[in-house]
Protein backbone atom coordinates (compact mmCIF):
# COMPACT_ATOMS: atom_id res chain seq x y z
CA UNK A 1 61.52 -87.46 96.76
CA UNK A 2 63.01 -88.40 100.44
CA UNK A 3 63.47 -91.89 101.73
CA UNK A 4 61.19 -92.23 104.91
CA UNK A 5 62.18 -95.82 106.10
CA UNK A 6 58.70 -95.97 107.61
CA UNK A 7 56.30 -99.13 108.51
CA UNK A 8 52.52 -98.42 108.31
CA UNK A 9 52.07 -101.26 110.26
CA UNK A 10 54.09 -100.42 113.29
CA UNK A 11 51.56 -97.35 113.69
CA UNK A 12 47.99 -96.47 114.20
CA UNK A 13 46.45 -95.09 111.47
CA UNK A 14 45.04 -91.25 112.43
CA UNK A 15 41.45 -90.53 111.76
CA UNK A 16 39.52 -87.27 111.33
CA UNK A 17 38.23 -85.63 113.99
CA UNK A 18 34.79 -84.30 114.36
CA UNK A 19 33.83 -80.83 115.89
CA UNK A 20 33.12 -81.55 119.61
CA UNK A 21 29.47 -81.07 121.13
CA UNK A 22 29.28 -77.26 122.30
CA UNK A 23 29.10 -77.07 125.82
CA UNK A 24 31.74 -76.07 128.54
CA UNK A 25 35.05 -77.77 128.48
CA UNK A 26 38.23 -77.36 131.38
CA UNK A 27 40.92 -76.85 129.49
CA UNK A 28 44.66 -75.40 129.28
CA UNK A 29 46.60 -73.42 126.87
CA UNK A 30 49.00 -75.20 125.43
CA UNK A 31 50.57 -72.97 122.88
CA UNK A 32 50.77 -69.59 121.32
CA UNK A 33 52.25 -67.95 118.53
CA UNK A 34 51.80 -64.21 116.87
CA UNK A 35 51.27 -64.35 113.45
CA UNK A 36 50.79 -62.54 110.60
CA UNK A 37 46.94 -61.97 109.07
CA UNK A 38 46.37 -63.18 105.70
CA UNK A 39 46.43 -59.57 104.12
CA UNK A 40 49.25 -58.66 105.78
CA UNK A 41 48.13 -55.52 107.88
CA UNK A 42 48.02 -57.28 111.41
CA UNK A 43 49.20 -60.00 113.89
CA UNK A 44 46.77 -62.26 115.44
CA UNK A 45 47.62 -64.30 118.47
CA UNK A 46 46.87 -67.66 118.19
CA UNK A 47 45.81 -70.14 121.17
CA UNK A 48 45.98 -73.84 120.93
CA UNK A 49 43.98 -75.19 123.94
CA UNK A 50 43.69 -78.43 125.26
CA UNK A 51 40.79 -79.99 127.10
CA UNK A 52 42.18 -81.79 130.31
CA UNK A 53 38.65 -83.60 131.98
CA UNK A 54 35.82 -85.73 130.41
CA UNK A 55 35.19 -87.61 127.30
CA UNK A 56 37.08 -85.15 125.32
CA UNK A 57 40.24 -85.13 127.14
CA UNK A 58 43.15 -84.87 124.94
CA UNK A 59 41.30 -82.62 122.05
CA UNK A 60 42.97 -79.51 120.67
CA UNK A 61 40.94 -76.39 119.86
CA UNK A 62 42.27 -73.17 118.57
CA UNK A 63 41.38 -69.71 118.93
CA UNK A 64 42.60 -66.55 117.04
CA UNK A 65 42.76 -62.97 118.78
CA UNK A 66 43.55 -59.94 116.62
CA UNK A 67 45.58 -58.28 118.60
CA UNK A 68 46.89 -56.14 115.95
CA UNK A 69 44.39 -54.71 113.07
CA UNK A 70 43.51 -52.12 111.51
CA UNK A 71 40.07 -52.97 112.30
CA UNK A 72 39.43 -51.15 115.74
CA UNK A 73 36.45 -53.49 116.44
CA UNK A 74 38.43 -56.68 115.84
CA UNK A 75 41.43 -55.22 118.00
CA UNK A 76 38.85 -54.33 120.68
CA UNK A 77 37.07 -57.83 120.60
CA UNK A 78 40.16 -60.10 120.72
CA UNK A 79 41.66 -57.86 123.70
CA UNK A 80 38.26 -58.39 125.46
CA UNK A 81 38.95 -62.54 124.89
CA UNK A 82 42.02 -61.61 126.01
CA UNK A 83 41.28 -59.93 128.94
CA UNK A 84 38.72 -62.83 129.71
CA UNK A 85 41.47 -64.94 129.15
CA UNK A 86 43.79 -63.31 131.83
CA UNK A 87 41.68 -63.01 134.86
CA UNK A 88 40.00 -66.64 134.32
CA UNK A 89 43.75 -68.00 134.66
CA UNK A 90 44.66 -65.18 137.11
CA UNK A 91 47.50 -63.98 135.41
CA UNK A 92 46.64 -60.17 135.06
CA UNK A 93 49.72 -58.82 133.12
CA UNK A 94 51.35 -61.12 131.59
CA UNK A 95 54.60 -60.40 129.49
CA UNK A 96 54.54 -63.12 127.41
CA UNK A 97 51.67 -65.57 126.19
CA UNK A 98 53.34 -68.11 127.49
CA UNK A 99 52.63 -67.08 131.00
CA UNK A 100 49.45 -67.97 130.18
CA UNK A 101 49.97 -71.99 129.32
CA UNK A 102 49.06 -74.64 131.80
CA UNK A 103 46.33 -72.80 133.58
CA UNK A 104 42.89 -74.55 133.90
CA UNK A 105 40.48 -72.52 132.70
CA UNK A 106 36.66 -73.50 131.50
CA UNK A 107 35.62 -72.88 127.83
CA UNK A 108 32.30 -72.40 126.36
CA UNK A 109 32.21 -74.01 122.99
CA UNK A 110 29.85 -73.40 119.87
CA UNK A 111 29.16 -75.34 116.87
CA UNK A 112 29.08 -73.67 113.62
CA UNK A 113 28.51 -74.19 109.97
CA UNK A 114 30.61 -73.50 107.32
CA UNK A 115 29.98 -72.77 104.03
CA UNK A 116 30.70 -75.96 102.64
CA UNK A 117 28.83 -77.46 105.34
CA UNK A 118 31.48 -78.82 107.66
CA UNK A 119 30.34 -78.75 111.24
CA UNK A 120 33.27 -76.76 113.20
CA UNK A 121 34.28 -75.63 116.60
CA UNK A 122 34.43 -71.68 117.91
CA UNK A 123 35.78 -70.58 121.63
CA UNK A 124 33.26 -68.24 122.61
CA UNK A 125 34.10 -67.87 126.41
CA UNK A 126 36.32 -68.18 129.18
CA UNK A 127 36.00 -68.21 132.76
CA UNK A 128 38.25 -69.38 135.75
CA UNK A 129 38.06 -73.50 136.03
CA UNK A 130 34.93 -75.00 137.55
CA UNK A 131 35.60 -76.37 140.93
CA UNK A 132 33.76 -80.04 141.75
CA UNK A 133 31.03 -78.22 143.52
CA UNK A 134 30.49 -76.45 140.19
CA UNK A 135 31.41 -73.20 141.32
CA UNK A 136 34.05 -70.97 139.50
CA UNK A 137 37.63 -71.54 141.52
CA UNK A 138 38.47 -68.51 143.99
CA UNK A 139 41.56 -66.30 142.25
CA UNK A 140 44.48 -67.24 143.80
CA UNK A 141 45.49 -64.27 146.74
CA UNK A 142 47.31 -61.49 145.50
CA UNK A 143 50.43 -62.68 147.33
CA UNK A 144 50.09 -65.99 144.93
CA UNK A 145 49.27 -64.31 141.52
CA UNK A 146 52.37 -62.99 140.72
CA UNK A 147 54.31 -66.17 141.42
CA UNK A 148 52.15 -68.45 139.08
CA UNK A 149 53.28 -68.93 136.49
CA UNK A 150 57.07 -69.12 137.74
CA UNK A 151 55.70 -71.95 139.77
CA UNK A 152 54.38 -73.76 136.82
CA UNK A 153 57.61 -75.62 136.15
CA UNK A 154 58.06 -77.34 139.98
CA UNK A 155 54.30 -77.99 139.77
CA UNK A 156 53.38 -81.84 140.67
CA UNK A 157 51.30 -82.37 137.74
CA UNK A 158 52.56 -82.72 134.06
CA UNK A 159 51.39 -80.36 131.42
CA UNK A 160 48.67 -82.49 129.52
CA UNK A 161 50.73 -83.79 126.79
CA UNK A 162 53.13 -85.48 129.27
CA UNK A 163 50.54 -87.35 131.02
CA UNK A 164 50.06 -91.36 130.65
């Protein structure tokens, strides 16, 4: 038991959300963690991305990269994503996933079915951020890139969740 103190009244009540329609989303990392697998013989490093334009803005979708397996194929795939990852947000050696938060970037998006028949979403691309013409966004000169992601802080936008 634990006493709350809590009004239901004072707060909106949340709802579900449904999968989003696939398609191709801008969007920002917002957080990363390494964790353990669920049979304990790897790490995977998991993505929590945020989509920052459009009727979606606002929705969270995660991705999962085994960056540690003893699966050679899986460690090969998610350092591909990974890879994909990196040069879409122009940050080409990062030291720490966090490096990586903040960026625009576009996702592709895919609908799936699961088992039980819930309709669920799956990152299945990344590339740098659409510019308005709807071309991909030049990488930043060479001079820039290493800078990035120090500049992130003094940056005059907010991160997405500190936006009204």
């Amino acid at each position: 038991m634990a006493t709350i103190n809590f009004n239901a009244n004072e707060v909106e009540p949340s709802v579900g959300f449904e999968a989003i329609p696939a398609g191709k989303y801008q969007a920002v990392i917002v957080d990363s963690d390494m964790k353990p697998n669920k049979a304990g013989t790897g790490e995977y490093l998991q993505l929590e991305f945020e989509v920052i334009e459009g009727e979606f803005k606002g929705r969270k979708l995660w991705t999962r990269l085994n960056l540690h397996n003893p699966n050679p194929d899986a460690v090969r795939m998610a350092q591909a994503d990974l890879s994909a990852i990196c040069h879409a947000v122009n940050v080409i050696q990062p030291g720490d996933s966090v490096e990586l938060h903040n960026l625009p970037l576009t996702i592709t998006v895919k609908c799936r079915k699961t088992p039980d028949g819930e309709i669920v979403n799956d990152i299945k691309g990344y590339a740098a951020k659409a510019s308005a013409a709807g071309a991909a966004a030049a990488p930043a000169t060479s001079a820039a890139a290493p800078q990035q992601p120090s500049q992130q802080g003094t940056a005059p936008s907010a991160p997405p969740w500190a936006r009204q």
